[in-house]
C-alpha atoms as a PDB file:
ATOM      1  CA  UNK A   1      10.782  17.149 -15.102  1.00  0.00           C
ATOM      2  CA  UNK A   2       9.161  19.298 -17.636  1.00  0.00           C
ATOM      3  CA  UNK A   3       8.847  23.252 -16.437  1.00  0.00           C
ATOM      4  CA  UNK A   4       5.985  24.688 -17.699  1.00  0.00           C
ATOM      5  CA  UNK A   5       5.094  28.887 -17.774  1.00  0.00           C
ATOM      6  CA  UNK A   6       3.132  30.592 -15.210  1.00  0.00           C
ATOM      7  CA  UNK A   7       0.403  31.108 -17.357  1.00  0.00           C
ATOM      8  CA  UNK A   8       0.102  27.778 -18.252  1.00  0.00           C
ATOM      9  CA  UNK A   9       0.354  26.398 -14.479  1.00  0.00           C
ATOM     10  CA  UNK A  10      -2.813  29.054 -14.289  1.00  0.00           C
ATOM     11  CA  UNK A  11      -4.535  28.173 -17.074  1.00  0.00           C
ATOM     12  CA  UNK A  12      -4.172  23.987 -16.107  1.00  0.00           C
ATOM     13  CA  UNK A  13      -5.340  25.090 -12.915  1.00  0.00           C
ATOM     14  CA  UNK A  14      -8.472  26.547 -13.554  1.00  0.00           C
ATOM     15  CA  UNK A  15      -9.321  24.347 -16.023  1.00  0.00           C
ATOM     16  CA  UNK A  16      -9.111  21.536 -13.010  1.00  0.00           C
ATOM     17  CA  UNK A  17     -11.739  24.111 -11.098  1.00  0.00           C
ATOM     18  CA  UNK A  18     -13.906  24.144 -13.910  1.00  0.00           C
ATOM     19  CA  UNK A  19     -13.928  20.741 -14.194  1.00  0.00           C
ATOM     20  CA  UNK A  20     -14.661  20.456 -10.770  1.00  0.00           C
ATOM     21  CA  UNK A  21     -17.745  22.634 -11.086  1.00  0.00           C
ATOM     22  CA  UNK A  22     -18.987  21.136 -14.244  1.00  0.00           C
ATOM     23  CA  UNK A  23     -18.877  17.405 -12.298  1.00  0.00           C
ATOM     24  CA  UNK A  24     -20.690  18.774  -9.178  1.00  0.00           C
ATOM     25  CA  UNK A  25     -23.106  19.886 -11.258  1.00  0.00           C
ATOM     26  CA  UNK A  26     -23.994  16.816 -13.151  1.00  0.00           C
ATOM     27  CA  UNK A  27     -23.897  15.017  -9.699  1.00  0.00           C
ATOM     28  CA  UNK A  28     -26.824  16.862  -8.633  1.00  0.00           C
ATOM     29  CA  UNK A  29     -28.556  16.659 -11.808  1.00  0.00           C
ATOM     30  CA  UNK A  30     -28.797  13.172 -11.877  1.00  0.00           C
ATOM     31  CA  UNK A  31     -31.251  11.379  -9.415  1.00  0.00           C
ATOM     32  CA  UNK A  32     -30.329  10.118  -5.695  1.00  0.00           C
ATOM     33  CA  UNK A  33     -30.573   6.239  -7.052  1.00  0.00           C
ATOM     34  CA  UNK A  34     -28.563   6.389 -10.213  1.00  0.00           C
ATOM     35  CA  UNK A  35     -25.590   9.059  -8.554  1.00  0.00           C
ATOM     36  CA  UNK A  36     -25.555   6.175  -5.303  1.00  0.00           C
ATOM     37  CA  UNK A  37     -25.103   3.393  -7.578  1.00  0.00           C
ATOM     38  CA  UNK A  38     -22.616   5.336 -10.164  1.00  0.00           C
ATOM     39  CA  UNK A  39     -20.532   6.166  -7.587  1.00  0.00           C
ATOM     40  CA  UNK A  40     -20.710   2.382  -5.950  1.00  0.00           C
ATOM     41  CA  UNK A  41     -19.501   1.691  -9.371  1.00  0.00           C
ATOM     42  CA  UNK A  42     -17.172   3.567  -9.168  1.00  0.00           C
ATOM     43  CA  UNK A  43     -15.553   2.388  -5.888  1.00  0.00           C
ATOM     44  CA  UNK A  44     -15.920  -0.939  -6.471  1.00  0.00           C
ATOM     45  CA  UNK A  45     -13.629  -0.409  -9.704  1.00  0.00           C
ATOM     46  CA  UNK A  46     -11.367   1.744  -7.772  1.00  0.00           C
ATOM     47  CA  UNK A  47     -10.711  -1.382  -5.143  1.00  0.00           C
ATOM     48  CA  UNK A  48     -10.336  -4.108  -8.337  1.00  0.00           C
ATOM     49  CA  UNK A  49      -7.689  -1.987  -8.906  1.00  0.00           C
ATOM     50  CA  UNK A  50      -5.818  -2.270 -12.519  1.00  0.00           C
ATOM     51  CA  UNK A  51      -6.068  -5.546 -15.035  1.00  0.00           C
ATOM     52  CA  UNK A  52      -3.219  -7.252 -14.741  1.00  0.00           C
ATOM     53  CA  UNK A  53      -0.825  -7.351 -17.794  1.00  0.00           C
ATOM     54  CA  UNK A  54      -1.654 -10.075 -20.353  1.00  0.00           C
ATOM     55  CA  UNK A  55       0.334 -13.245 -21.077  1.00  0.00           C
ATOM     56  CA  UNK A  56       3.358 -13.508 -23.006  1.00  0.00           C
ATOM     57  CA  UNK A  57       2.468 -14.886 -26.021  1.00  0.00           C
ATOM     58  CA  UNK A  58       4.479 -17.632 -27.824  1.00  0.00           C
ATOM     59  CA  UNK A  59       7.424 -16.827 -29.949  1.00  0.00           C
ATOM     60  CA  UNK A  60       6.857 -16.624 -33.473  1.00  0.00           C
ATOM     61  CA  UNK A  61       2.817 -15.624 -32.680  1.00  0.00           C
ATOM     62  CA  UNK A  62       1.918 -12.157 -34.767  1.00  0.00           C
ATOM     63  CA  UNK A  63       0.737  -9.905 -32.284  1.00  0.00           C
ATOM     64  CA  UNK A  64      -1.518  -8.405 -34.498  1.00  0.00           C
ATOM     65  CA  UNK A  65      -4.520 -11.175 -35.759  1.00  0.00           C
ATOM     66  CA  UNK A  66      -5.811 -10.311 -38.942  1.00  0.00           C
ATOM     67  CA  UNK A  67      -9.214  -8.887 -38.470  1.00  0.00           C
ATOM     68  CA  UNK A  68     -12.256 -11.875 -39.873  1.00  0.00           C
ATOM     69  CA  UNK A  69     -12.223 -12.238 -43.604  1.00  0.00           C
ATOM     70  CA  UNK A  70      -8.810 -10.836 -43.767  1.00  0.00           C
ATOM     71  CA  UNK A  71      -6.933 -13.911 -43.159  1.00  0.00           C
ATOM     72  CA  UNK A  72      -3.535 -14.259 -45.423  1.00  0.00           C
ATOM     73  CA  UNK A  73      -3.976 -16.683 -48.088  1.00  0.00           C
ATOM     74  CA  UNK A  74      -2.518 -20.328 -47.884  1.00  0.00           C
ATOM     75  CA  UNK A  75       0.966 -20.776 -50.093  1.00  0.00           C
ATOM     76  CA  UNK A  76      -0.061 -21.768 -53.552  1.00  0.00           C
ATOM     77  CA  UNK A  77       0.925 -25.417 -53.991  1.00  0.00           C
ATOM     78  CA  UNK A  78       3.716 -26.008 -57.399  1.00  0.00           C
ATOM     79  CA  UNK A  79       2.346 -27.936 -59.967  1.00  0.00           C
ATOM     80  CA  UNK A  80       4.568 -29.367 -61.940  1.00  0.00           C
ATOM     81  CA  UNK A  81       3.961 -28.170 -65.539  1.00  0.00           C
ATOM     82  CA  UNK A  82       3.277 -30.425 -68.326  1.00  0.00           C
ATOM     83  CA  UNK A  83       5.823 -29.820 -71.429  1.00  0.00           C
ATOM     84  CA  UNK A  84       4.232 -29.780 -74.951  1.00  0.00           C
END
Protein backbone atom coordinates (compact mmCIF):
# COMPACT_ATOMS: atom_id res chain seq x y z
CA UNK A 1 0.00 0.00 0.00
CA UNK A 2 1.47 3.25 -0.96
CA UNK A 3 1.85 5.86 2.23
CA UNK A 4 1.41 9.12 1.20
CA UNK A 5 2.37 12.63 3.47
CA UNK A 6 -0.03 14.44 5.54
CA UNK A 7 -0.10 17.21 3.38
CA UNK A 8 -0.85 15.36 0.55
CA UNK A 9 -3.78 13.23 2.32
CA UNK A 10 -4.98 17.14 2.93
CA UNK A 11 -4.46 18.44 -0.16
CA UNK A 12 -6.38 15.05 -2.03
CA UNK A 13 -8.92 15.75 0.38
CA UNK A 14 -9.95 19.03 -0.31
CA UNK A 15 -9.57 18.75 -3.69
CA UNK A 16 -12.50 15.87 -3.36
CA UNK A 17 -14.58 18.90 -1.44
CA UNK A 18 -14.00 21.13 -4.14
CA UNK A 19 -15.02 18.88 -6.49
CA UNK A 20 -17.94 18.26 -4.64
CA UNK A 21 -18.91 21.93 -4.65
CA UNK A 22 -18.05 22.58 -8.20
CA UNK A 23 -20.64 19.41 -9.21
CA UNK A 24 -23.45 20.74 -6.92
CA UNK A 25 -23.16 23.69 -8.54
CA UNK A 26 -23.51 22.68 -12.10
CA UNK A 27 -26.45 20.45 -10.87
CA UNK A 28 -28.39 23.41 -10.10
CA UNK A 29 -27.38 25.29 -13.02
CA UNK A 30 -28.71 23.07 -15.37
CA UNK A 31 -32.60 22.83 -15.78
CA UNK A 32 -35.02 20.34 -13.72
CA UNK A 33 -35.61 18.20 -17.18
CA UNK A 34 -32.10 17.79 -18.45
CA UNK A 35 -30.42 17.18 -14.52
CA UNK A 36 -33.65 14.30 -14.14
CA UNK A 37 -32.78 12.69 -17.26
CA UNK A 38 -28.74 13.05 -16.83
CA UNK A 39 -28.90 11.52 -13.78
CA UNK A 40 -31.47 8.60 -15.13
CA UNK A 41 -28.60 8.23 -17.42
CA UNK A 42 -26.60 7.89 -15.21
CA UNK A 43 -28.25 5.11 -13.13
CA UNK A 44 -29.25 3.22 -15.77
CA UNK A 45 -25.39 2.91 -16.75
CA UNK A 46 -24.52 2.35 -13.22
CA UNK A 47 -27.02 -0.95 -13.18
CA UNK A 48 -25.54 -2.22 -16.92
CA UNK A 49 -22.73 -2.39 -14.95
CA UNK A 50 -19.15 -2.88 -16.86
CA UNK A 51 -18.74 -4.30 -20.72
CA UNK A 52 -17.74 -7.47 -20.52
CA UNK A 53 -14.15 -8.33 -21.74
CA UNK A 54 -13.88 -8.97 -25.50
CA UNK A 55 -13.24 -12.30 -27.24
CA UNK A 56 -10.09 -14.00 -27.56
CA UNK A 57 -9.06 -13.54 -30.81
CA UNK A 58 -7.51 -16.31 -33.00
CA UNK A 59 -3.90 -17.17 -32.80
CA UNK A 60 -1.76 -15.70 -35.27
CA UNK A 61 -4.52 -12.51 -35.63
CA UNK A 62 -2.43 -8.95 -35.19
CA UNK A 63 -4.09 -7.27 -32.53
CA UNK A 64 -3.47 -4.13 -33.93
CA UNK A 65 -5.48 -3.67 -37.68
CA UNK A 66 -3.80 -1.36 -39.77
CA UNK A 67 -5.78 1.79 -39.84
CA UNK A 68 -7.80 2.16 -43.83
CA UNK A 69 -5.34 2.88 -46.57
CA UNK A 70 -2.57 1.59 -44.49
CA UNK A 71 -2.88 -1.95 -45.32
CA UNK A 72 0.71 -3.88 -45.77
CA UNK A 73 1.41 -4.54 -49.27
CA UNK A 74 0.90 -8.09 -50.89
CA UNK A 75 4.47 -10.15 -51.34
CA UNK A 76 5.85 -9.22 -54.69
CA UNK A 77 5.49 -12.28 -56.93
CA UNK A 78 9.40 -13.65 -58.54
CA UNK A 79 9.62 -13.37 -62.01
CA UNK A 80 11.88 -15.33 -63.40
CA UNK A 81 14.39 -13.13 -65.30
CA UNK A 82 15.08 -13.48 -68.87
CA UNK A 83 19.05 -13.95 -69.62
CA UNK A 84 20.48 -11.90 -72.57
Amino acid sequence: MTKHSKREREQRASETVRVKEIEAAWVASVPAPVASAFAESVAAARRRGPLPPPPDMEPGTRPNPPRPGHEPKPPKEERPRRGR
